[in-house]
Protein backbone atom coordinates (compact mmCIF):
# COMPACT_ATOMS: atom_id res chain seq x y z
CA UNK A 1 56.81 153.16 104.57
CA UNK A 2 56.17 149.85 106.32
CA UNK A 3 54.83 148.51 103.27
CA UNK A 4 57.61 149.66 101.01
CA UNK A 5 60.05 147.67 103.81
CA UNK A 6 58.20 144.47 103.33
CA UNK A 7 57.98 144.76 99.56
CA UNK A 8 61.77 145.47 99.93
CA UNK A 9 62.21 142.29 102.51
CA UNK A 10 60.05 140.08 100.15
CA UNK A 11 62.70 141.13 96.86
CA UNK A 12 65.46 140.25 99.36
CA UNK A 13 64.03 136.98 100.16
CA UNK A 14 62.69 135.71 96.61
CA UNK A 15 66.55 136.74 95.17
CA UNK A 16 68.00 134.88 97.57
CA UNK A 17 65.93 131.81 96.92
CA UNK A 18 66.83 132.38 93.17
CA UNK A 19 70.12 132.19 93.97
CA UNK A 20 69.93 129.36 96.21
CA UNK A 21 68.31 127.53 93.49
CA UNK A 22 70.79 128.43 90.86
CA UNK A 23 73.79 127.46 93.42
CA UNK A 24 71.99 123.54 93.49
CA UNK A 25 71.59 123.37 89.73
CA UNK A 26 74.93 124.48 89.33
CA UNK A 27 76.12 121.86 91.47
CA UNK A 28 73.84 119.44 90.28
CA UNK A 29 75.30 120.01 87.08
CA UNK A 30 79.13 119.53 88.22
CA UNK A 31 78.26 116.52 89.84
CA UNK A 32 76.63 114.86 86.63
CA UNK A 33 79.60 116.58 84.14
CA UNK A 34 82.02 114.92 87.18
CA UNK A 35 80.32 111.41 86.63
CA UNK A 36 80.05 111.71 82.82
CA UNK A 37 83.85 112.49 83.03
CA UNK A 38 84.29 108.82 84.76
CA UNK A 39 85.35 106.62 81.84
CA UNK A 40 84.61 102.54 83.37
CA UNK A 41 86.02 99.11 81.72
CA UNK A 42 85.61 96.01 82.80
CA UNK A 43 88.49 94.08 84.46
CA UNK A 44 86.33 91.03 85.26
CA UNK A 45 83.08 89.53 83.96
CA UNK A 46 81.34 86.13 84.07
CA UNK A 47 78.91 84.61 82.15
CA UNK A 48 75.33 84.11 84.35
CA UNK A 49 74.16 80.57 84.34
CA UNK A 50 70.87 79.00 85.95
CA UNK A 51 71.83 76.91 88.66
CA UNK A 52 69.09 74.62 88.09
CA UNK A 53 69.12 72.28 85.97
CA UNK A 54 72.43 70.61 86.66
CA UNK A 55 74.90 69.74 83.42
CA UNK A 56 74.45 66.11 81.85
CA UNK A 57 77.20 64.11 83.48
CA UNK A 58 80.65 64.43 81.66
CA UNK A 59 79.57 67.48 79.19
CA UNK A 60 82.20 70.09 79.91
CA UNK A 61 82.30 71.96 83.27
CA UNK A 62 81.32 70.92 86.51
CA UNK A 63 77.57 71.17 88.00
CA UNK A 64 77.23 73.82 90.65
CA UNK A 65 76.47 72.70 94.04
CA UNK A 66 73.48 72.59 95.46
CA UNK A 67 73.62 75.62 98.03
CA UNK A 68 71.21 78.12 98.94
CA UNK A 69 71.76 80.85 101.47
CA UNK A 70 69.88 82.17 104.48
CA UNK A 71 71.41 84.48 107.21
CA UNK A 72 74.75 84.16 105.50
CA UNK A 73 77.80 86.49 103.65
CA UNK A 74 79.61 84.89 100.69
CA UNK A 75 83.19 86.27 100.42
CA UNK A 76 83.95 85.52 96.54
CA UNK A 77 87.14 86.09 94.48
CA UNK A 78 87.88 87.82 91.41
CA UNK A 79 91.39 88.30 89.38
CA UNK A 80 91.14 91.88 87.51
CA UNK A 81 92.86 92.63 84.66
CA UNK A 82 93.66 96.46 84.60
CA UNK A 83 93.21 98.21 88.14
CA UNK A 84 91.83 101.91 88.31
CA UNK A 85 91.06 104.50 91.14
CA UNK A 86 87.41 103.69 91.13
CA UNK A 87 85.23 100.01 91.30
CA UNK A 88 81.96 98.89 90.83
CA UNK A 89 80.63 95.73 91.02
CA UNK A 90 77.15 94.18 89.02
CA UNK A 91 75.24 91.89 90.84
CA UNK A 92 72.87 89.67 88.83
CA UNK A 93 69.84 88.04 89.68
CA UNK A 94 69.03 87.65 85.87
CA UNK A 95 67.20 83.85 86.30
CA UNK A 96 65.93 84.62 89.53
CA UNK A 97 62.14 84.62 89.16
CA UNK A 98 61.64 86.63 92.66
CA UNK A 99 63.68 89.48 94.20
CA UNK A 100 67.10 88.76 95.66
CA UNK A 101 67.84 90.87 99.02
CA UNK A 102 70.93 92.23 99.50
CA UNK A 103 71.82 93.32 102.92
CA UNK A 104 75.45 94.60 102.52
CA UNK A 105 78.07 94.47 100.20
CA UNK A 106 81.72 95.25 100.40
CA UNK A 107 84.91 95.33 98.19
CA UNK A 108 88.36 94.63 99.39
CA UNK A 109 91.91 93.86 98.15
CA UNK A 110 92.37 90.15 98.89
CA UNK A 111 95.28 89.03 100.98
CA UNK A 112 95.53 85.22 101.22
CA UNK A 113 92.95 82.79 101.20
CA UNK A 114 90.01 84.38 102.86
CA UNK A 115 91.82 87.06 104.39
CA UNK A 116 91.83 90.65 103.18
CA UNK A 117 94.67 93.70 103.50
CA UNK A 118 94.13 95.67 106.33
CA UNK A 119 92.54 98.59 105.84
CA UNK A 120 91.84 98.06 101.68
CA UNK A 121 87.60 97.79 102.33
CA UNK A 122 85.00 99.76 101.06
CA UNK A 123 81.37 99.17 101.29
CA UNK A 124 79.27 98.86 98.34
CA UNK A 125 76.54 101.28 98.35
CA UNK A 126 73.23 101.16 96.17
CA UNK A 127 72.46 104.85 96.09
CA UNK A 128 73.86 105.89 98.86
CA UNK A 129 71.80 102.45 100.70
CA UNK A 130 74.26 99.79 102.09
CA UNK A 131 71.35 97.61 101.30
CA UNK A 132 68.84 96.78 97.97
CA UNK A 133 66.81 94.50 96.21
CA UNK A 134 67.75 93.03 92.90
CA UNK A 135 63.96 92.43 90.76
CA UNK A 136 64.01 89.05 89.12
CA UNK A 137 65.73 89.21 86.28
CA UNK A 138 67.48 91.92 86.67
CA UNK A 139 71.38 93.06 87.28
CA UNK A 140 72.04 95.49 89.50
CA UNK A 141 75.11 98.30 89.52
CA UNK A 142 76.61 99.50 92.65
CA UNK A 143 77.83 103.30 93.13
CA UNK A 144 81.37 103.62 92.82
CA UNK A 145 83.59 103.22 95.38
CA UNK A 146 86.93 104.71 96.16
CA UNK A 147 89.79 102.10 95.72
CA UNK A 148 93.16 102.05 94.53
CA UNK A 149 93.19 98.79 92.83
CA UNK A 150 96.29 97.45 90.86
CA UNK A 151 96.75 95.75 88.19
CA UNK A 152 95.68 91.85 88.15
CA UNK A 153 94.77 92.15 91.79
CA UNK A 154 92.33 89.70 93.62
CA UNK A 155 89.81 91.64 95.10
CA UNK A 156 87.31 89.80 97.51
CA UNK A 157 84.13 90.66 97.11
CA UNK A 158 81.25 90.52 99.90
CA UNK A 159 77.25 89.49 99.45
CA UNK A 160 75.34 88.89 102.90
CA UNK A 161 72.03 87.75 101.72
CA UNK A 162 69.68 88.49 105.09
CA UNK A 163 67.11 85.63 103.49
CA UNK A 164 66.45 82.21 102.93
CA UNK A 165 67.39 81.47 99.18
CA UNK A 166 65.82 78.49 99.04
CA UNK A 167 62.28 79.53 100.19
CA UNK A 168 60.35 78.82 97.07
CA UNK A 169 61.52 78.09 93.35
CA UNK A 170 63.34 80.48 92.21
CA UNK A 171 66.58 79.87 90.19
CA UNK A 172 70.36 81.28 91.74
CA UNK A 173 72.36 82.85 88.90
CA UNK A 174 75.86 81.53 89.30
CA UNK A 175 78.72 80.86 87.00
CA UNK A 176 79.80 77.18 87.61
CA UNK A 177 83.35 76.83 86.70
CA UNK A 178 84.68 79.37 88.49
CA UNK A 179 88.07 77.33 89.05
CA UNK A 180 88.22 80.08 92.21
CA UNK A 181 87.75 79.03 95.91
CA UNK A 182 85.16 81.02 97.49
CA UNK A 183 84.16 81.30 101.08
CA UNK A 184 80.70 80.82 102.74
CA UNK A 185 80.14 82.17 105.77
CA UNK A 186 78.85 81.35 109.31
CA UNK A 187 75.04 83.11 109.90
CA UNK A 188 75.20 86.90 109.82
CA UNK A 189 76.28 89.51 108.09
CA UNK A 190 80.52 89.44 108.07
CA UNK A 191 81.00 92.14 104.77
CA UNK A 192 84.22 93.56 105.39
CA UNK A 193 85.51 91.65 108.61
CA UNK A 194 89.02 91.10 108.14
CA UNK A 195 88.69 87.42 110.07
CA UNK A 196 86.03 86.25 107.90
CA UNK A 197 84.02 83.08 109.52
CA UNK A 198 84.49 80.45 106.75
CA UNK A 199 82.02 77.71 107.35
CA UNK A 200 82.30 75.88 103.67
CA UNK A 201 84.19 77.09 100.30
CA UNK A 202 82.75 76.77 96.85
CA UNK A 203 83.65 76.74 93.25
CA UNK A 204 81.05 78.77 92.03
CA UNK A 205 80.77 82.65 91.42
CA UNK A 206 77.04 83.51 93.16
CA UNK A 207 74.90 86.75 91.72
CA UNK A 208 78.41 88.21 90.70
CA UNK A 209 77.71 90.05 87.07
CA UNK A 210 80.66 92.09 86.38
CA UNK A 211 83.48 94.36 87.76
CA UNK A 212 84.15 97.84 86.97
CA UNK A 213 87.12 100.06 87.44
CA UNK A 214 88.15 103.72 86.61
CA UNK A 215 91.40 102.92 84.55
CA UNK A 216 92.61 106.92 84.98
CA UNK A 217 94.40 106.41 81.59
CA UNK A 218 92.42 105.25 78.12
CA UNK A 219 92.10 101.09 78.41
CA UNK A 220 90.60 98.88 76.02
CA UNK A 221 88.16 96.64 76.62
CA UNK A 222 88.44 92.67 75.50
CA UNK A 223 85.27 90.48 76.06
CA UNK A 224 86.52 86.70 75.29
CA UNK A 225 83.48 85.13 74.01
CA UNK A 226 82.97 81.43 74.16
CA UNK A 227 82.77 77.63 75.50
CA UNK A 228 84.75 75.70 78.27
CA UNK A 229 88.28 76.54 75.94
CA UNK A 230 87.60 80.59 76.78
CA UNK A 231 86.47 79.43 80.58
CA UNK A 232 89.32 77.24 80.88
CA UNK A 233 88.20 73.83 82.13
CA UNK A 234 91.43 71.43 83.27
CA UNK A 235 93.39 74.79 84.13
CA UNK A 236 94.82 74.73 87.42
CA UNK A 237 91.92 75.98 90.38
CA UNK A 238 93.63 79.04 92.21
CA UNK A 239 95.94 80.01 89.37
CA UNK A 240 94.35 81.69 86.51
CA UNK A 241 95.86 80.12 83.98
CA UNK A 242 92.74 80.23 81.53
CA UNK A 243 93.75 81.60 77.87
CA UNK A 244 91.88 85.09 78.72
CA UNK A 245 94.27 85.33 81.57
CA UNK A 246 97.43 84.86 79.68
CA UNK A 247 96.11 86.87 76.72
CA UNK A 248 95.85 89.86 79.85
CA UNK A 249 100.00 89.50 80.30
CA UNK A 250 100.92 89.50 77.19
CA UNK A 251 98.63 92.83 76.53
CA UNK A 252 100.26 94.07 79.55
CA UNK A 253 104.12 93.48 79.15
CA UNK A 254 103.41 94.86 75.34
CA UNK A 255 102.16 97.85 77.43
CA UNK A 256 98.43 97.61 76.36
CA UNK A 257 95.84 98.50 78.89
CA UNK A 258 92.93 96.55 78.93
CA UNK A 259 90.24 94.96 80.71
CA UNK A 260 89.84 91.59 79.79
CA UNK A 261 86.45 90.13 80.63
CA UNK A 262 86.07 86.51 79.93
CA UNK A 263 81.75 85.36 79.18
CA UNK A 264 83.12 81.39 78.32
CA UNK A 265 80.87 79.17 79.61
CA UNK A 266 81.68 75.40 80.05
CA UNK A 267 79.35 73.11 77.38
CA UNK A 268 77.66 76.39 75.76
CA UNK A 269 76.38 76.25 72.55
CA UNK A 270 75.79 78.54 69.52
CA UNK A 271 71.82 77.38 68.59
CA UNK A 272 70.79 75.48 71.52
CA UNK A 273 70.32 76.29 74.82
CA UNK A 274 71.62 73.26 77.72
CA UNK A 275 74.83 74.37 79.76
CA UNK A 276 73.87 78.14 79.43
CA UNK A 277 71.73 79.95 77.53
CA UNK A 278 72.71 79.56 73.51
CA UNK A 279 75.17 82.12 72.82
CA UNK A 280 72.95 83.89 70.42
CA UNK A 281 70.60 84.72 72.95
CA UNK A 282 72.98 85.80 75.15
CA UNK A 283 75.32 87.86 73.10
CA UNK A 284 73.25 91.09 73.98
CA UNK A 285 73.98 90.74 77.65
CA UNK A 286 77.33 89.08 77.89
CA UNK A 287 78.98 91.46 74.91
CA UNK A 288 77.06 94.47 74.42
CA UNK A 289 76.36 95.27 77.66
CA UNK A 290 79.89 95.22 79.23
CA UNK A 291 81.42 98.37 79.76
CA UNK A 292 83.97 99.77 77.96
CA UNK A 293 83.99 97.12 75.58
CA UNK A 294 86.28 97.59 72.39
CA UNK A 295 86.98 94.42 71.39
CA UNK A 296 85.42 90.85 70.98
CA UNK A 297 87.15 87.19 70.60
CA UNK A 298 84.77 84.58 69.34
CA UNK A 299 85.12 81.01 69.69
CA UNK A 300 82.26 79.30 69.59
CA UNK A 301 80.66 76.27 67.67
CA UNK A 302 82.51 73.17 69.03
CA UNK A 303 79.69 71.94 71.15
CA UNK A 304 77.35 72.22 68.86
CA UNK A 305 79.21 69.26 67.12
CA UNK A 306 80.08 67.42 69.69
CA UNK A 307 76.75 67.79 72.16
CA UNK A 308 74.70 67.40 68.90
CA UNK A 309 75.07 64.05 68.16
CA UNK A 310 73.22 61.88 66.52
CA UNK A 311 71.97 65.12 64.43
CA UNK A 312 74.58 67.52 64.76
CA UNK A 313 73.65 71.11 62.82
CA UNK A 314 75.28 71.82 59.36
CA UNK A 315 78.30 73.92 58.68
CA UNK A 316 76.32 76.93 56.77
CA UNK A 317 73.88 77.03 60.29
CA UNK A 318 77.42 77.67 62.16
CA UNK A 319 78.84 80.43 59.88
CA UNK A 320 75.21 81.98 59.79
CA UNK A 321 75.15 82.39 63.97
CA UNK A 322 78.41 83.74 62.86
CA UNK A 323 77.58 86.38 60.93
CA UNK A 324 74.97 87.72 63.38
CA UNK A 325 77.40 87.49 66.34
CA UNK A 326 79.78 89.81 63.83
CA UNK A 327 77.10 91.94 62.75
CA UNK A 328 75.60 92.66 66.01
CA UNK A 329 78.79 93.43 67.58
CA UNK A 330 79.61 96.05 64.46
CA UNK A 331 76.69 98.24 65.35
CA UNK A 332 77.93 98.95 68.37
CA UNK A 333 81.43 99.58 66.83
CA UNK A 334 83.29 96.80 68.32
CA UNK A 335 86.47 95.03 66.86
CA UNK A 336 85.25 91.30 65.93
CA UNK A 337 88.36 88.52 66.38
CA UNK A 338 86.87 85.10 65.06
CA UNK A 339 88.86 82.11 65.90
CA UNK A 340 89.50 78.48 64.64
CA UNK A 341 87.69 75.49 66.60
CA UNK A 342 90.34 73.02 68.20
CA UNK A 343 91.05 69.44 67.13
CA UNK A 344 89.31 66.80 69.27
CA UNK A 345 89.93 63.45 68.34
CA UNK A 346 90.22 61.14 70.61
CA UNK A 347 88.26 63.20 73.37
CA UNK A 348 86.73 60.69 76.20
CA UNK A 349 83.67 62.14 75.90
CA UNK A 350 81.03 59.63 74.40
CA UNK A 351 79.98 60.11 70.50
CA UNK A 352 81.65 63.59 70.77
CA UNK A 353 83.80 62.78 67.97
CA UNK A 354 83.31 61.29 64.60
CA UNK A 355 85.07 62.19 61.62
CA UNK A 356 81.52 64.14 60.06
CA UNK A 357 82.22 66.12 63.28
CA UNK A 358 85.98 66.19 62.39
CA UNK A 359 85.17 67.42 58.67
CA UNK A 360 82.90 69.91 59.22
CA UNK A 361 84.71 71.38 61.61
CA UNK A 362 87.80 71.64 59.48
CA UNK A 363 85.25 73.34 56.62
CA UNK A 364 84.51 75.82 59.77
CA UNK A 365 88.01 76.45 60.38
CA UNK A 366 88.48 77.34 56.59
CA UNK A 367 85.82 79.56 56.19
CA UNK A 368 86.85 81.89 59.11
CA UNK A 369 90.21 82.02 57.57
CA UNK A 370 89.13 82.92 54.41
CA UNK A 371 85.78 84.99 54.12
CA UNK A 372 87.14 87.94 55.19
CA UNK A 373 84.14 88.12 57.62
CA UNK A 374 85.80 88.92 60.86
CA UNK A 375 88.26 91.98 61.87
CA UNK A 376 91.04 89.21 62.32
CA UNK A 377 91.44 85.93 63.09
CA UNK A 378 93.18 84.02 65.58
CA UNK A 379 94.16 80.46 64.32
CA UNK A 380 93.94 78.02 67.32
CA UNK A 381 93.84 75.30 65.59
CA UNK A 382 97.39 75.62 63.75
CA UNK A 383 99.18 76.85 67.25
CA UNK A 384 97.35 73.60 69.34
CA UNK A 385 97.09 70.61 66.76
CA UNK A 386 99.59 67.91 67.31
CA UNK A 387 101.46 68.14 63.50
CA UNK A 388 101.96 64.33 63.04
CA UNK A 389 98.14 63.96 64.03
CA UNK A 390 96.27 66.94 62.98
CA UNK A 391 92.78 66.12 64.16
CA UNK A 392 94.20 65.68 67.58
CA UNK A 393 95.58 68.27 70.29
CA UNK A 394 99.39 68.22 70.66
CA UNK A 395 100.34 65.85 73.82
CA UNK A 396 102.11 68.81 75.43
CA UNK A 397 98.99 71.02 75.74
CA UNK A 398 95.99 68.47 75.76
CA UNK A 399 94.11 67.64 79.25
CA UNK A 400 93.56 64.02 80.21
CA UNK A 401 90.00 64.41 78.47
CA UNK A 402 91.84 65.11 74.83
CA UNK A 403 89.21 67.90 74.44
CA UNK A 404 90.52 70.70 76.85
CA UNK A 405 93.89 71.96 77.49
CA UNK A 406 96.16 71.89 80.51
CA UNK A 407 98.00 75.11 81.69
CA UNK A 408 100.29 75.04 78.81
CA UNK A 409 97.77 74.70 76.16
CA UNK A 410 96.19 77.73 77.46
CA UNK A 411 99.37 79.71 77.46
CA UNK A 412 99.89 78.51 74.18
CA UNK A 413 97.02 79.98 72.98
CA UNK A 414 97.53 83.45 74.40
CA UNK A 415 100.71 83.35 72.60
CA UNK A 416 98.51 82.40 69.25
CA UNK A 417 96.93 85.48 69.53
CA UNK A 418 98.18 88.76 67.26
CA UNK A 419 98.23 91.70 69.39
CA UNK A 420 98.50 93.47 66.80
CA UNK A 421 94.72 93.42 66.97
CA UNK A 422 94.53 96.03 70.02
CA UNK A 423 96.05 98.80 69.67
CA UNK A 424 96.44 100.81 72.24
CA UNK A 425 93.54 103.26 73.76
CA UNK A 426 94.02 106.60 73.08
């Protein structure tokens, strides 16, 4: 009898185990059908730069500062495009060539200045860890974090690095035109304090990748692709008034939702690698990878002109980079805008322009209006040119440089743009 009880008692306790077990995969599974039912876009990106070595004098986009960090929290700014329920952030250390320690990170809405709203924070968590270690050359996710986040908000974003950055030689990824003031902290670690100790501000974005939301609703997502027009050098500091921001409005008031992410970088070049890596090499990681994506603009190719003097490269090497850009981007189903490059006569920029420069980018302009190659096209040239002087911006939109556009310009070229390209997400 005794033995029949245990047998009995051993049945009782290997069923319940069973069960147990079954319970925790059956939750397991709900919790990975909840995540896979979490559809993210991008409502901000950045392009990742080295911050070493500094841009040639005069070539497009300001050099970032020479700052490193040690005991310090950088409080840094970004201007979504379409809010969501649910953020993310990437952090990239992709030209670090050691590990970058993070100690904290936090998400807020941003108030004024340095300040956040009361009561907005979250902490960013690396599974489940409020701290992490990004590997050299890599980019780093956080989990998501509960916050309602409107439309074309400015969230601040917090990084206390515990370290010394400058201990050795490895590279900071920034993004040097961020035309955004950002905040540097006293020593310690100040993520989420609402009186946040400023002890300098900088114009530069710092190991910031990317930022995710949770739209709720379907949202489209529109990587602008390109040079200092896309990252909108001579716009305003503090005002996003680049073309990508614009371009978000108008998608907005026509009651599109999207994510526009904007991967410009100041001086970048198609072929060659000098203010950024060439924008063949880094189409993979600046397009491809950004989530949500559904759409690309391209404009790209002016720099290679105008930085690639005496020997600048021929027209067919152009429209071949071209083609790859549109192939690469069809495999992974994305929408392909091409664009036309803007005039630039009379840019202060020395041996920029010539007219071989002028005609070959006018042969440019033609093809992408005529091969049929891209989805659409968005002429830029025809809505910025001044019409008496067509190799020249229009005196209402051009920056003191005669290369890049003031606020106006940039607006104007939002307007330039068909939204009949996007249609909405279902």
């Amino acid at each position: 009898m005794m033995m029949v009880g245990i047998t009995r008692s051993v049945h009782r306790a290997v069923a319940v185990a069973a069960l147990v077990a079954l319970i925790a995969v059956g939750a397991a599974r709900t919790g990975e059908a909840q995540r896979s039912t979490v559809r993210w876009v991008g409502t901000w990106a950045t392009a990742a730069m080295s911050r070493a070595p500094q841009p040639p004098a005069g070539r497009g986009g300001q050099a970032a500062a020479a700052v490193n960090f040690n005991n310090q929290t950088v409080r840094q700014i970004v201007h979504v495009s379409v809010g969501g329920s649910q953020v993310r952030v990437a952090f990239s250390n992709v030209y670090g060539t050691a590990p970058l320690s993070i100690g904290a990170a936090h998400v807020a809405l941003r108030s004024t200045g340095a300040s956040i709203v009361p009561a907005s924070g979250r902490p960013l968590l690396f599974n489940g860890s409020a701290s992490t270690t990004v590997p050299a050359g890599a980019t780093l996710l956080s989990d998501a974090a509960s916050l309602t986040v409107p439309d074309f908000a400015d969230l601040a974003v917090d990084l206390f690095l515990p370290g010394d950055t400058g201990t050795g030689s490895s590279p900071l990824t920034v993004h040097n035109t961020a035309l955004q003031t950002n905040y540097v902290s006293q020593p310690g670690n100040h993520a989420g304090k609402a009186e946040f100790p400023v002890a300098s501000t900088s114009a530069v974005w710092y190991f910031l990748g990317r930022v995710d939301v949770a739209p709720g609703r379907p949202a489209l997502g529109v990587v602008t692709f390109g040079d200092s027009i896309t990252d909108g050098t001579a716009s305003t500091p503090d005002t996003n008034n680049r073309w990508p921001d614009h371009l978000a409005k108008r998608l907005k008031a026509r009651g599109i939702r999207a994510g526009v992410m904007n991967l410009g970088i100041a001086g970048n070049r198609l072929l060659t690698d000098g203010i950024g890596t060439n924008a063949l090499a880094r189409f993979d990681r600046d397009v491809l990878a950004q989530s949500g994506a559904t759409h690309v603009v391209v404009l790209e190719g002016i720099n290679d002109l105008g930085l690639g003097a005496p020997n600048p490269p021929p027209v067919a090497d152009l429209i071949a980079a071209h083609r790859q850009i549109v192939e690469r981007a069809h495999v992974r189903g994305l929408r392909v805008i091409g664009s036309t490059m803007l005039p630039f006569e009379g840019t202060t920029f020395a041996n920029y322009w010539s007219a071989e420069n002028d005609a070959k980018r006018r042969a440019f302009n033609e093809w992408i209006r005529t091969s049929g190659t891209y989805d659409g096209v968005i002429d830029f040239d025809a809505a910025i040119k001044d019409p008496a002087e067509p190799s020249k911006v229009n005196a209402r939109f051009r920056a003191m440089d005669n290369l890049h556009l003031n606020d106006v310009g940039y607006a104007a070229m939002a307007e330039a743009v068909n939204l009949a390209f996007f249609p909405a997400a279902k």
